[in-house]
N, C-alpha and C. Protein backbone atom coordinates (compact mmCIF):
# COMPACT_ATOMS: atom_id res chain seq x y z
N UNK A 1 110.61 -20.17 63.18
CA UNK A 1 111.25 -19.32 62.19
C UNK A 1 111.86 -18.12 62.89
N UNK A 2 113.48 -17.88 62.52
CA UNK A 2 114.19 -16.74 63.11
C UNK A 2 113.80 -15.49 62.60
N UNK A 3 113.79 -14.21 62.52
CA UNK A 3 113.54 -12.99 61.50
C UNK A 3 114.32 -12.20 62.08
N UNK A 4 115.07 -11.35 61.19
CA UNK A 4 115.66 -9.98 61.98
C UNK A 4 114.74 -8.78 62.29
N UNK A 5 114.94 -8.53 62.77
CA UNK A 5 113.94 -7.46 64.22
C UNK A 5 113.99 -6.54 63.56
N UNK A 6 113.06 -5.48 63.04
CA UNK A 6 112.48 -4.22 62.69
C UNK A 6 113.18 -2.99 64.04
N UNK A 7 113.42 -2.05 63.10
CA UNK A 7 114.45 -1.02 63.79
C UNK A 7 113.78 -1.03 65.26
N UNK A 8 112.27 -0.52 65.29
CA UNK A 8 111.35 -0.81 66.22
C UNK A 8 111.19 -1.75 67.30
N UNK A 9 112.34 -2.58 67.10
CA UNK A 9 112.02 -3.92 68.41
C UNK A 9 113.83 -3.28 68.82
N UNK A 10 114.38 -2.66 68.53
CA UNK A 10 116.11 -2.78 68.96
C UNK A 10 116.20 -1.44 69.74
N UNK A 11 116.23 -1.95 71.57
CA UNK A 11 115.69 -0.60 72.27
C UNK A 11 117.38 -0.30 73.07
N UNK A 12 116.98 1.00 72.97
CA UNK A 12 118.28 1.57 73.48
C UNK A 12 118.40 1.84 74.98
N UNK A 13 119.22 1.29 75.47
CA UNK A 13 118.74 1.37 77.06
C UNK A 13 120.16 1.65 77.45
N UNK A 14 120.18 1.89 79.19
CA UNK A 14 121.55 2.39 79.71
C UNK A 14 122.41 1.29 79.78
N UNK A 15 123.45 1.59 79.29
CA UNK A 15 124.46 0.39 80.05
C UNK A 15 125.37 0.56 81.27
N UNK A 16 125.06 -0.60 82.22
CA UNK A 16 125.36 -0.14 83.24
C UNK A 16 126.38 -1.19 83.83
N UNK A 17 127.52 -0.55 84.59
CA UNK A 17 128.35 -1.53 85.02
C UNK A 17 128.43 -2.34 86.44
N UNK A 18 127.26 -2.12 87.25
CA UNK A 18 126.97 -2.69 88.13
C UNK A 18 126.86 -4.38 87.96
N UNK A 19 127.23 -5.28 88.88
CA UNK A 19 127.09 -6.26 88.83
C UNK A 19 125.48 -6.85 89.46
N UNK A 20 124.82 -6.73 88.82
CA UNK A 20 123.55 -6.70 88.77
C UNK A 20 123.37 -8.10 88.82
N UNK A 21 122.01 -8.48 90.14
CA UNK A 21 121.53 -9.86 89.84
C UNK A 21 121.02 -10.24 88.53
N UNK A 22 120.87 -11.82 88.30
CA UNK A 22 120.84 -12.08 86.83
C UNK A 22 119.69 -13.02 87.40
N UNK A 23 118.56 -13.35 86.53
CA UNK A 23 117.85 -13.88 86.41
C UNK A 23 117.27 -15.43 85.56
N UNK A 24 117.29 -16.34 86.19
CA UNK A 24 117.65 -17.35 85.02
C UNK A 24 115.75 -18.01 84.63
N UNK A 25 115.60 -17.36 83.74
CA UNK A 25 113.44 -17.81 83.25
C UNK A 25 113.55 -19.02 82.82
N UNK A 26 112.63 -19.53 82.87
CA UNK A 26 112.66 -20.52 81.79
C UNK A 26 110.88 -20.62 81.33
N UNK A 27 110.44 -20.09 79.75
CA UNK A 27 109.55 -19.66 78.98
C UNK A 27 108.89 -20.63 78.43
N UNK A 28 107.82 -21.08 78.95
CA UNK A 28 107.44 -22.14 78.29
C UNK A 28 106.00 -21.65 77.81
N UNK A 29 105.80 -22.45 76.50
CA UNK A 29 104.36 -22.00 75.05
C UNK A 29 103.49 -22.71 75.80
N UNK A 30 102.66 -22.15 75.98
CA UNK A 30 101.15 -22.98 76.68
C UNK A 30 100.00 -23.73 76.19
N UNK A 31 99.62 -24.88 76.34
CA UNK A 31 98.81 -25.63 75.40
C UNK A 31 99.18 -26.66 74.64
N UNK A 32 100.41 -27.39 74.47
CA UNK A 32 101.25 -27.82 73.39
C UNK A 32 101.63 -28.78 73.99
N UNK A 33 101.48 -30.13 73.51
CA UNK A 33 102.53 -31.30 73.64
C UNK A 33 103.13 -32.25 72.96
N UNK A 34 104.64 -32.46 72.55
CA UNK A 34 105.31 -32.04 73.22
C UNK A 34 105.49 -30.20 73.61
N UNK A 35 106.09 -30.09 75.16
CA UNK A 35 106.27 -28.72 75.23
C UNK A 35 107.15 -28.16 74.80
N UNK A 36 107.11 -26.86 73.95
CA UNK A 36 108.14 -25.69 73.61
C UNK A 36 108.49 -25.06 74.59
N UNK A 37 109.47 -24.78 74.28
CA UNK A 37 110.22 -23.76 75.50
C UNK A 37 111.22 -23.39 75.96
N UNK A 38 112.12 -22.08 76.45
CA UNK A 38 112.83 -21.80 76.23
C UNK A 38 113.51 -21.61 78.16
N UNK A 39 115.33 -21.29 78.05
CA UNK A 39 115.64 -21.41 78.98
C UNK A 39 116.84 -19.84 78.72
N UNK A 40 116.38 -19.07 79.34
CA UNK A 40 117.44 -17.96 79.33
C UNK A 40 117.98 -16.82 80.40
N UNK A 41 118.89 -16.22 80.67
CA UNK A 41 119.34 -15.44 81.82
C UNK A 41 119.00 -14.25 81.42
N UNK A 42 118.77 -13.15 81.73
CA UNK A 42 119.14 -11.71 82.07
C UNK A 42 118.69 -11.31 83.03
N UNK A 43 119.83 -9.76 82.88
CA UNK A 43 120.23 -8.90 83.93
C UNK A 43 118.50 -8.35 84.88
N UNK A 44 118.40 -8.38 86.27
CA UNK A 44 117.71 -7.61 86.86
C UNK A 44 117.25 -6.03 86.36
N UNK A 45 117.97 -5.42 85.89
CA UNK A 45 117.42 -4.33 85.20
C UNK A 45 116.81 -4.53 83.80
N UNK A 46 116.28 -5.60 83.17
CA UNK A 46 115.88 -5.40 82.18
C UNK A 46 114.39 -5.25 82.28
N UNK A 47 114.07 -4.54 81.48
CA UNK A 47 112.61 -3.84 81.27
C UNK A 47 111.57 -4.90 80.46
N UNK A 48 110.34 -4.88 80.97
CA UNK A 48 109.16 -6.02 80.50
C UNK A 48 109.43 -5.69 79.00
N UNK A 49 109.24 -4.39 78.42
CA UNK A 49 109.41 -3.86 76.92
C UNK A 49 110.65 -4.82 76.12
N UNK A 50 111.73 -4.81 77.46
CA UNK A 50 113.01 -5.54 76.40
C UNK A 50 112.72 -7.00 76.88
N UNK A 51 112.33 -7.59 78.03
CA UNK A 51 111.72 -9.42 77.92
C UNK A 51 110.80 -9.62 76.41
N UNK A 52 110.41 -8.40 76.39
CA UNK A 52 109.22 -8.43 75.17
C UNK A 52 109.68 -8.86 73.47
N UNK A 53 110.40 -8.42 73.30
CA UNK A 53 111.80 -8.46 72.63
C UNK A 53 112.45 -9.78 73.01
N UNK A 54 113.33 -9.91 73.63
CA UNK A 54 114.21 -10.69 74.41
C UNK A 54 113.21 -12.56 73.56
N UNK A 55 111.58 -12.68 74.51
CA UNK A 55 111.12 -13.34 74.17
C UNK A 55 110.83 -13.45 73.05
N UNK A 56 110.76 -12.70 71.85
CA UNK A 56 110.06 -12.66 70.53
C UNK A 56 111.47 -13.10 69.59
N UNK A 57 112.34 -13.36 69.94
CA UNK A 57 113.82 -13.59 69.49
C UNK A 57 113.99 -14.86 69.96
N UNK A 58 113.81 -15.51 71.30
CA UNK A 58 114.18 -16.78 71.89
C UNK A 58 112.94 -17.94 70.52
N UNK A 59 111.94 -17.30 71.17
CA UNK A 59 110.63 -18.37 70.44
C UNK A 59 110.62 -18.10 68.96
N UNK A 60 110.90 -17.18 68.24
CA UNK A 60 110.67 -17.37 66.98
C UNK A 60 109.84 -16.95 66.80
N UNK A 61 109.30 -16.08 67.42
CA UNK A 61 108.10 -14.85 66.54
C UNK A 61 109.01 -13.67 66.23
N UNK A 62 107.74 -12.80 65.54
CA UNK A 62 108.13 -12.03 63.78
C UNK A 62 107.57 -10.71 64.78
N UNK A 63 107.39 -10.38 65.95
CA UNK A 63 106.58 -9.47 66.54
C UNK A 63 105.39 -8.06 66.11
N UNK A 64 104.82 -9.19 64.84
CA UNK A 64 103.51 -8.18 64.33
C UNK A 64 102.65 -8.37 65.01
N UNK A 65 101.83 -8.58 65.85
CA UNK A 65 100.88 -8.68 67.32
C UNK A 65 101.06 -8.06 68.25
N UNK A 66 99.69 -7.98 68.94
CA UNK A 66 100.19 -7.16 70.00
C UNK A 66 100.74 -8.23 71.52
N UNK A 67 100.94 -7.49 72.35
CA UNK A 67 101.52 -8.67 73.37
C UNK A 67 100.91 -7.91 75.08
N UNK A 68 101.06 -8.87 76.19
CA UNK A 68 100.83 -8.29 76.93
C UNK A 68 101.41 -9.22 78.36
N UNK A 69 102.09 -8.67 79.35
CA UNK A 69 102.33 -9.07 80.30
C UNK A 69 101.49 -9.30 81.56
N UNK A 70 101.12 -10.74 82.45
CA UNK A 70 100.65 -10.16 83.46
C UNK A 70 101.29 -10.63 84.78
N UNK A 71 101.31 -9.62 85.52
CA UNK A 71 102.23 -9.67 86.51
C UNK A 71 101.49 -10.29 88.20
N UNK A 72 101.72 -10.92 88.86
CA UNK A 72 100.72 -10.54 90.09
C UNK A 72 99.01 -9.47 90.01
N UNK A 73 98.39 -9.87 89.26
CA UNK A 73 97.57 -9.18 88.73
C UNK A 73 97.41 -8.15 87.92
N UNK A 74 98.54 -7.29 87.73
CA UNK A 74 98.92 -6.51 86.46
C UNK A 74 98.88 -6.34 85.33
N UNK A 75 98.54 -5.67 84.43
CA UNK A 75 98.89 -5.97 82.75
C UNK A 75 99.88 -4.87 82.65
N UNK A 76 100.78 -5.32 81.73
CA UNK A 76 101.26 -4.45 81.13
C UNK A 76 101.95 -4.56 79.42
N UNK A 77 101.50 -3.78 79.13
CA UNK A 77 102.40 -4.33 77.79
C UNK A 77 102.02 -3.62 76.55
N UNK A 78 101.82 -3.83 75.38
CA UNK A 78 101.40 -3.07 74.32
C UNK A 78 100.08 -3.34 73.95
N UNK A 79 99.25 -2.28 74.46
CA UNK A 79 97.33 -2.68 74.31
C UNK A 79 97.16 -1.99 72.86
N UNK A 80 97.84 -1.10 72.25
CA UNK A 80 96.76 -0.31 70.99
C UNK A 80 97.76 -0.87 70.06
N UNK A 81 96.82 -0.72 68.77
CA UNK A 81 97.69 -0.89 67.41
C UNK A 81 98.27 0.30 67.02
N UNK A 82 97.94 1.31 67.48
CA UNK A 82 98.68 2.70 66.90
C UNK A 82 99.95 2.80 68.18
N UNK A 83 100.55 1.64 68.82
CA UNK A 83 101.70 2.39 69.76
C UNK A 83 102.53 1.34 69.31
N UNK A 84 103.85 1.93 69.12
CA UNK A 84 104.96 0.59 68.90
C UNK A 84 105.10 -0.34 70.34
N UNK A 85 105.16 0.69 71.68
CA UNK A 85 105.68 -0.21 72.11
C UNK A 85 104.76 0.73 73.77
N UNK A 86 104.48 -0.07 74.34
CA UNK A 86 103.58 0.55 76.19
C UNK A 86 104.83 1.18 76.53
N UNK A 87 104.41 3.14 77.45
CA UNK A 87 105.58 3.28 78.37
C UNK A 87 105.65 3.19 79.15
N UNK A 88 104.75 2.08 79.53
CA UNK A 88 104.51 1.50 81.10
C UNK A 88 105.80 0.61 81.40
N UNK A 89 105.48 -0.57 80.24
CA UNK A 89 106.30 -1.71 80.52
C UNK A 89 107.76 -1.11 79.80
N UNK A 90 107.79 -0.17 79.53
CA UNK A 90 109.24 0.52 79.51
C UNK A 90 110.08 0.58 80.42
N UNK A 91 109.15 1.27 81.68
CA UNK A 91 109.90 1.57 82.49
C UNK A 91 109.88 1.18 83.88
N UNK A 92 109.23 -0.20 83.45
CA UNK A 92 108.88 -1.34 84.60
C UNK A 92 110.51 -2.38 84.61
N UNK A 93 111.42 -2.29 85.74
CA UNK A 93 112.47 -3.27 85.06
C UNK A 93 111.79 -4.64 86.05
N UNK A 94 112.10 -5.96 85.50
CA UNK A 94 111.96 -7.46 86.08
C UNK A 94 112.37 -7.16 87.60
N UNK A 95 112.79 -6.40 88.01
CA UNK A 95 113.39 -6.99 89.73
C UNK A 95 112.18 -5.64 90.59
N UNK A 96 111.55 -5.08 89.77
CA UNK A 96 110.99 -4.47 90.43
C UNK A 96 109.40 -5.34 90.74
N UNK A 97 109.05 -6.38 89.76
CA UNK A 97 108.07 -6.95 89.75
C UNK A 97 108.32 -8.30 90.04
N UNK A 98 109.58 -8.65 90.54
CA UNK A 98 109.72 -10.21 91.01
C UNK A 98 110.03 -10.19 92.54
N UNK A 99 109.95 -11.20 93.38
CA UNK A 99 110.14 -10.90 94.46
C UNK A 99 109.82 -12.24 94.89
N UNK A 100 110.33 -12.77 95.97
CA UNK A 100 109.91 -13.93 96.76
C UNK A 100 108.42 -14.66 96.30
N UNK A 101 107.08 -13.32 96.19
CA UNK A 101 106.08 -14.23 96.21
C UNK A 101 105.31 -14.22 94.98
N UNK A 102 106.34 -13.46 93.57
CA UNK A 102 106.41 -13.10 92.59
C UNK A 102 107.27 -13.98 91.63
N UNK A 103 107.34 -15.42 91.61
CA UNK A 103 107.90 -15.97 90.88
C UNK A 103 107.89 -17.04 89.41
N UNK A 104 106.06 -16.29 88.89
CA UNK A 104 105.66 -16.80 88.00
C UNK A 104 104.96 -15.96 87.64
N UNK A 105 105.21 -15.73 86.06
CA UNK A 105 103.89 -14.40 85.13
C UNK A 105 104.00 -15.29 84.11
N UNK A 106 102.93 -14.41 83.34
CA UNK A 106 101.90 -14.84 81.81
C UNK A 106 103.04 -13.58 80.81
N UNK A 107 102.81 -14.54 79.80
CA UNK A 107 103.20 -13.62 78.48
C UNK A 107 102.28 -14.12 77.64
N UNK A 108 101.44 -13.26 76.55
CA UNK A 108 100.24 -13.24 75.69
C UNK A 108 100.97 -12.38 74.66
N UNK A 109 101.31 -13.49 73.47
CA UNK A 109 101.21 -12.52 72.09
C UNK A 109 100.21 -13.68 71.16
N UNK A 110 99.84 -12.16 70.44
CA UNK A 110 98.87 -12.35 69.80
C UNK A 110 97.08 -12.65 70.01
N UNK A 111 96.69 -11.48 70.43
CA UNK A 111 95.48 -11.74 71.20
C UNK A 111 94.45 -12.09 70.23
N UNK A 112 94.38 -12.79 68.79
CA UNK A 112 93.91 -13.54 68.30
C UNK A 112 94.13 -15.06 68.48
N UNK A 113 95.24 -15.49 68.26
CA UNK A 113 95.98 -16.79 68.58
C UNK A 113 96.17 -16.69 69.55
N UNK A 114 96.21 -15.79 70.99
CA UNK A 114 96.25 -16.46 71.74
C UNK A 114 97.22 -17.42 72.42
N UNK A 115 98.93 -16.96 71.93
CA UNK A 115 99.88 -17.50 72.87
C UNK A 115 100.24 -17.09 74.00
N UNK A 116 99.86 -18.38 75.00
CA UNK A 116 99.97 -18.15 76.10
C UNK A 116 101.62 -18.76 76.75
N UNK A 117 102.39 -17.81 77.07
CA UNK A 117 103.44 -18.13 77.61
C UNK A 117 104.02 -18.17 79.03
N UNK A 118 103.91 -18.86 79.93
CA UNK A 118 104.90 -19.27 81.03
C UNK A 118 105.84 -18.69 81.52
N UNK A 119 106.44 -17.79 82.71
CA UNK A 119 107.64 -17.41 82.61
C UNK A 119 107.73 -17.75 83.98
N UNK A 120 109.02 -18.72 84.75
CA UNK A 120 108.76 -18.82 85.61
C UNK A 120 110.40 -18.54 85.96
N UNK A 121 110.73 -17.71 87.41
CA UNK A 121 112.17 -17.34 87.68
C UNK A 121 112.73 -18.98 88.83
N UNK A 122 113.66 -19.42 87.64
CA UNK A 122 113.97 -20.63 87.66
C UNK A 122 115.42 -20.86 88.95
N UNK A 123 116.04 -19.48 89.00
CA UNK A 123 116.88 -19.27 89.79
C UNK A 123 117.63 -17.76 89.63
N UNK A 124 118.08 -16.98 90.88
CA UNK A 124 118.42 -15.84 90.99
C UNK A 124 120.12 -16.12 91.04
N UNK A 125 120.95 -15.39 89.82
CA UNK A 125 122.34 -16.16 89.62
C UNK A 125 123.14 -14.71 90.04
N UNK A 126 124.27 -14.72 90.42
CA UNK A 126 125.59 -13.99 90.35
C UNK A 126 125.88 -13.40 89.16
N UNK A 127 125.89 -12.14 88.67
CA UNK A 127 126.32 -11.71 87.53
C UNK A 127 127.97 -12.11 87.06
N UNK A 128 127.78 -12.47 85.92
CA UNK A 128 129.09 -12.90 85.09
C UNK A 128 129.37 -11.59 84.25
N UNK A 129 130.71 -11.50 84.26
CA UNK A 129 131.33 -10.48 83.62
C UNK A 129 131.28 -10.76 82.10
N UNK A 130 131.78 -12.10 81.90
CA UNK A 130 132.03 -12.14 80.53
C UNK A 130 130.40 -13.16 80.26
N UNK A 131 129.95 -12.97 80.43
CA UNK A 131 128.59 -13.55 79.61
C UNK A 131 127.38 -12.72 79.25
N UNK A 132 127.37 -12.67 77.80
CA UNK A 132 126.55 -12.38 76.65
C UNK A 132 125.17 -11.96 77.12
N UNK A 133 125.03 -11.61 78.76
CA UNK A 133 123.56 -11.27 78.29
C UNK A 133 122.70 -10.15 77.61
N UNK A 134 121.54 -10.15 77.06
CA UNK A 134 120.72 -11.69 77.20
C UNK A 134 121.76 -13.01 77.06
N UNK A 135 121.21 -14.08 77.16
CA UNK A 135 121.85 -15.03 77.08
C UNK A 135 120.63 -16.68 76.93
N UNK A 136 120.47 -17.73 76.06
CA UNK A 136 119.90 -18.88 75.93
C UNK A 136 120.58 -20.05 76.42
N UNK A 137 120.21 -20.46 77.50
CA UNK A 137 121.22 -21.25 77.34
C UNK A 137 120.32 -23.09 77.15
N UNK A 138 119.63 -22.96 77.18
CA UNK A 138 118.73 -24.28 76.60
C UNK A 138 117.18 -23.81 76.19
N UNK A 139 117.11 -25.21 75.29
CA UNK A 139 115.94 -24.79 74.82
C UNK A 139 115.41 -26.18 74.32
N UNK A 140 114.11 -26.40 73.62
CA UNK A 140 113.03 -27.33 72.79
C UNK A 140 112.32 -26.76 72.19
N UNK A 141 112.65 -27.72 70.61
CA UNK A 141 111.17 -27.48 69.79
C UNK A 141 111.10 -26.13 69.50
N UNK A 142 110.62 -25.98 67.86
CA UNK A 142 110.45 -24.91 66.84
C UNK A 142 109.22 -24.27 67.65
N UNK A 143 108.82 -22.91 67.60
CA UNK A 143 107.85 -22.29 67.91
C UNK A 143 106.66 -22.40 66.74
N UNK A 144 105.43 -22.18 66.37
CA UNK A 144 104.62 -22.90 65.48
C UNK A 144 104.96 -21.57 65.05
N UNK A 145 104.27 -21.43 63.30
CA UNK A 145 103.97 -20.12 62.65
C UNK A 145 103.21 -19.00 63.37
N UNK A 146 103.55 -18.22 62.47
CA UNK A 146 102.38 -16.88 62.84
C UNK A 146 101.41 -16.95 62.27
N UNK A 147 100.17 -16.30 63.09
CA UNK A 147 98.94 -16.65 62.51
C UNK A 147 97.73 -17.75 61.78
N UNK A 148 98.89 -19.12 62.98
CA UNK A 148 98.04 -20.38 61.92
C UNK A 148 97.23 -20.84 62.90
N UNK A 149 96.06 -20.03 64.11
CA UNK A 149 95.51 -20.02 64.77
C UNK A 149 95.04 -20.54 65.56
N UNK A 150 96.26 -20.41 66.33
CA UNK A 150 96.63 -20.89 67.96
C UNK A 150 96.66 -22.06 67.88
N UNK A 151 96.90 -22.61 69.51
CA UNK A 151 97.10 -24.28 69.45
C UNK A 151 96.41 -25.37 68.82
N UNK A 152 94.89 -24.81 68.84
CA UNK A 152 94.20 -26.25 67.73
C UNK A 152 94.69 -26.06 66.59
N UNK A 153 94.83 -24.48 65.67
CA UNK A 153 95.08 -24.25 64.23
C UNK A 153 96.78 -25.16 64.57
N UNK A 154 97.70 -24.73 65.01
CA UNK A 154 99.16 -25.72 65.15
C UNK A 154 99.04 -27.17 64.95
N UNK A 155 97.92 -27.75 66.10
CA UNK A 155 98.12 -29.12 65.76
C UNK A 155 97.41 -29.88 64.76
N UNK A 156 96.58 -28.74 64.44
CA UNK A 156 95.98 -29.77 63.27
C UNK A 156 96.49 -29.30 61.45
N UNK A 157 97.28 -28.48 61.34
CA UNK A 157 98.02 -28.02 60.76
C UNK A 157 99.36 -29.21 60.59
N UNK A 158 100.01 -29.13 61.73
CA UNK A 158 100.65 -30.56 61.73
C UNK A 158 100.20 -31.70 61.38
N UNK A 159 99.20 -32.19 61.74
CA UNK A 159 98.09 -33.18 61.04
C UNK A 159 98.23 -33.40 59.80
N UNK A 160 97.81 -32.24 59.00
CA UNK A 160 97.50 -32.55 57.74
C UNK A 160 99.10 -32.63 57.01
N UNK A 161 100.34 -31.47 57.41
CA UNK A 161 101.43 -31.85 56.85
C UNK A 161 101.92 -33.17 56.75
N UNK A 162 101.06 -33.94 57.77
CA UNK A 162 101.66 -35.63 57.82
C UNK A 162 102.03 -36.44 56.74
N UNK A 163 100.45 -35.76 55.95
CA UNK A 163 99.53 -36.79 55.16
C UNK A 163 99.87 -36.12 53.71
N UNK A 164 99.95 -36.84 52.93
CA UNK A 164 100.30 -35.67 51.92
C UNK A 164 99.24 -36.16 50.95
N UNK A 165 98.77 -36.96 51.67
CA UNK A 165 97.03 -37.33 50.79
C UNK A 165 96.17 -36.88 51.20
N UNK A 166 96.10 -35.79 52.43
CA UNK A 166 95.17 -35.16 53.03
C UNK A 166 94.72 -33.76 51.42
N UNK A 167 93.49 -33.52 51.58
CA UNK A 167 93.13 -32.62 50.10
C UNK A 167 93.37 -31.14 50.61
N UNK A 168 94.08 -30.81 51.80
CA UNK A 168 94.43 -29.95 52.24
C UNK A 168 95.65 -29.84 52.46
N UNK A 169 96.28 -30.53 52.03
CA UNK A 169 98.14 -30.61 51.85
C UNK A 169 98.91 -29.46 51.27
N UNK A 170 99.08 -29.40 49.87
CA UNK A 170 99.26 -28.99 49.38
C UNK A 170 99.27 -27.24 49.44
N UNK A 171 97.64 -26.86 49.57
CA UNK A 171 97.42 -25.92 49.93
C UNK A 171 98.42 -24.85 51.25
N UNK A 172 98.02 -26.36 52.59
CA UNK A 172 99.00 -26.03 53.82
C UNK A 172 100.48 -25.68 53.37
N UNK A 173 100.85 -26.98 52.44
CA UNK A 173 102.37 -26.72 52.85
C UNK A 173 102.90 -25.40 52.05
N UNK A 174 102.15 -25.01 51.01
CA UNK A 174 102.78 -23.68 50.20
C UNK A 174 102.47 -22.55 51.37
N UNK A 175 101.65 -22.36 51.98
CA UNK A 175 101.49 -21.15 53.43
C UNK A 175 101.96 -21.14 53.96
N UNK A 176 102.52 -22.66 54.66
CA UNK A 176 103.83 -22.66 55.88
C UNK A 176 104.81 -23.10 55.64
N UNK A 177 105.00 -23.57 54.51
CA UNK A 177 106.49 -24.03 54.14
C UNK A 177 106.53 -25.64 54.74
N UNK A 178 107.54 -26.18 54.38
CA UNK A 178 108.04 -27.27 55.26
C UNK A 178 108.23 -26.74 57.09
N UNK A 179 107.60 -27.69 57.99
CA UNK A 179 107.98 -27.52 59.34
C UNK A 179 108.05 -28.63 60.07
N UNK A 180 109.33 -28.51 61.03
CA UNK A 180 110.07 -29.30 61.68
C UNK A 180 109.30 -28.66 63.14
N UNK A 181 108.94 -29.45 63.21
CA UNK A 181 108.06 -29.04 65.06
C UNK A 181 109.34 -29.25 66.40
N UNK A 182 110.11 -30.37 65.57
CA UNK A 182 111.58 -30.57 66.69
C UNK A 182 112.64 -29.80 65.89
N UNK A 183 112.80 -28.92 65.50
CA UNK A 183 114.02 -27.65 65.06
C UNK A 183 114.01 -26.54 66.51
N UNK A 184 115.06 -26.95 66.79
CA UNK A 184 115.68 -26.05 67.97
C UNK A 184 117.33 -25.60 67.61
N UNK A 185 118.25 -24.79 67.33
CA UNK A 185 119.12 -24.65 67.01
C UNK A 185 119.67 -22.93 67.92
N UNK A 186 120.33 -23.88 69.26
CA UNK A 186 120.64 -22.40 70.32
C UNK A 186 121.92 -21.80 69.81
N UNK A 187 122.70 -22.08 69.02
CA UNK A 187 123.66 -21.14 68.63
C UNK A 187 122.95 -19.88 67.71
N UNK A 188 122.17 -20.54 66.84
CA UNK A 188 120.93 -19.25 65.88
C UNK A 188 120.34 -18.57 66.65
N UNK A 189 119.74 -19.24 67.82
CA UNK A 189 118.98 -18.06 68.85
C UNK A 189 119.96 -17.36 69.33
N UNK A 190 120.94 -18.08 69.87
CA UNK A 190 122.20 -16.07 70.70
C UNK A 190 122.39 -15.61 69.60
N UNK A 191 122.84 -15.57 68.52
CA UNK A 191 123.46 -14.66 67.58
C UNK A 191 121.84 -13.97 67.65
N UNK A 192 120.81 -13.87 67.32
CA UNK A 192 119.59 -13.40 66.98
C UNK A 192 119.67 -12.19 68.55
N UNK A 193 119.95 -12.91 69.44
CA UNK A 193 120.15 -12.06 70.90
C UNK A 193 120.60 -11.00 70.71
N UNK A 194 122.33 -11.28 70.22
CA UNK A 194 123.20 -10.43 69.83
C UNK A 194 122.76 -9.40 69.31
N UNK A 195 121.97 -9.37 68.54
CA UNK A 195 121.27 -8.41 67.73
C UNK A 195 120.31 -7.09 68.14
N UNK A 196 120.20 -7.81 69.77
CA UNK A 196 119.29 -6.78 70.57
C UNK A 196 120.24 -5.62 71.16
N UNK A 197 119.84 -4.33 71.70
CA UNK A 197 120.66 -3.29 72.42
C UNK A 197 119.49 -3.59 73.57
N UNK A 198 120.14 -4.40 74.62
CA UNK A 198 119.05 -4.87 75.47
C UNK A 198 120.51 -4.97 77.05
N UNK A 199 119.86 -4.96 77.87
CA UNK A 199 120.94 -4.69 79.30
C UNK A 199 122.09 -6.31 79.55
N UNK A 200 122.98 -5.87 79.70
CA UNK A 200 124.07 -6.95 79.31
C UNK A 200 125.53 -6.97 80.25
């Protein structure tokens, strides 16, 4: 499910005209098979705070949880419920924490559920003038709901939507609606991008 972003997720950052290395991730949901997951570029200066963002737009979360990055042993990210957003991972940008022997971190939203996300730097690209970043450029598979608790609550949630003779049907499907576990639609995710003030 897409949502438009609360004033609170749309961060204002410098724009800069340097031709800045670009970064190509590719984000994959942990625990899940088939796998979800996402494939997207941005700029070397972007900040863990705006991946934070960036990611909560690609996958289809609603970003009411908290989240947390870990880096080469690091955390960073949003630990309290009273802060919108860490000014750690503000002012941490991606090229300062990637590096030759730095080419795989954790992303954790929702430290109830428990999504564990993948980010691995898939290739270091030439900045393009005319391209949209952020930027998606492939992807798989709907991200599960919020709060239908974590990967066992997902698949067995799916389970019962199967069955519509299951005595828990009904119940399920009015909470989560109809869900397509294979709904991927990357033109809806860039426009959703578009929407960010994120480094470009």
């Amino acid at each position: 499910m897409l949502l438009s972003h609360p004033p609170d997720r749309v961060m204002a950052v410098r724009k800069s005209s340097k031709k800045l290395p670009v970064y190509q991730l590719r984000i994959t949901l942990q625990g899940l098979e088939p796998l979800i997951w996402r494939k997207i570029q941005v700029t070397s200066d972007t900040t863990l705070a705006q991946l934070h963002s960036i990611i909560q737009a690609v996958m289809g979360w609603d970003g009411a949880h908290l989240h947390a990055f870990e880096v080469a042993g690091t955390s960073y990210g949003q630990t309290e419920l009273d802060k919108l957003d860490d000014l750690e991972s503000d002012q941490i940008e991606l090229r300062q924490v990637i590096s030759g022997s730095t080419l795989k971190f954790t992303y954790t939203y929702d430290f109830g559920d428990d999504w564990q996300h993948e980010i691995l730097v898939e290739k270091v690209l030439s900045y393009d003038a005319e391209a949209p970043y952020p930027l998606c450029v492939e992807g798989q598979r709907a991200c599960p709901p919020e709060d239908c608790g974590g990967t066992w609550g997902y698949t067995e949630l799916l389970e019962v939507l199967k069955d519509p003779q299951n005595p828990e049907y009904e119940d399920r499907l009015e909470w989560a609606g109809p869900i397509d576990p294979e709904a991927f639609d990357l033109e809806t995710v860039n426009k959703e991008l578009n929407t960010l003030d994120v480094p470009g």
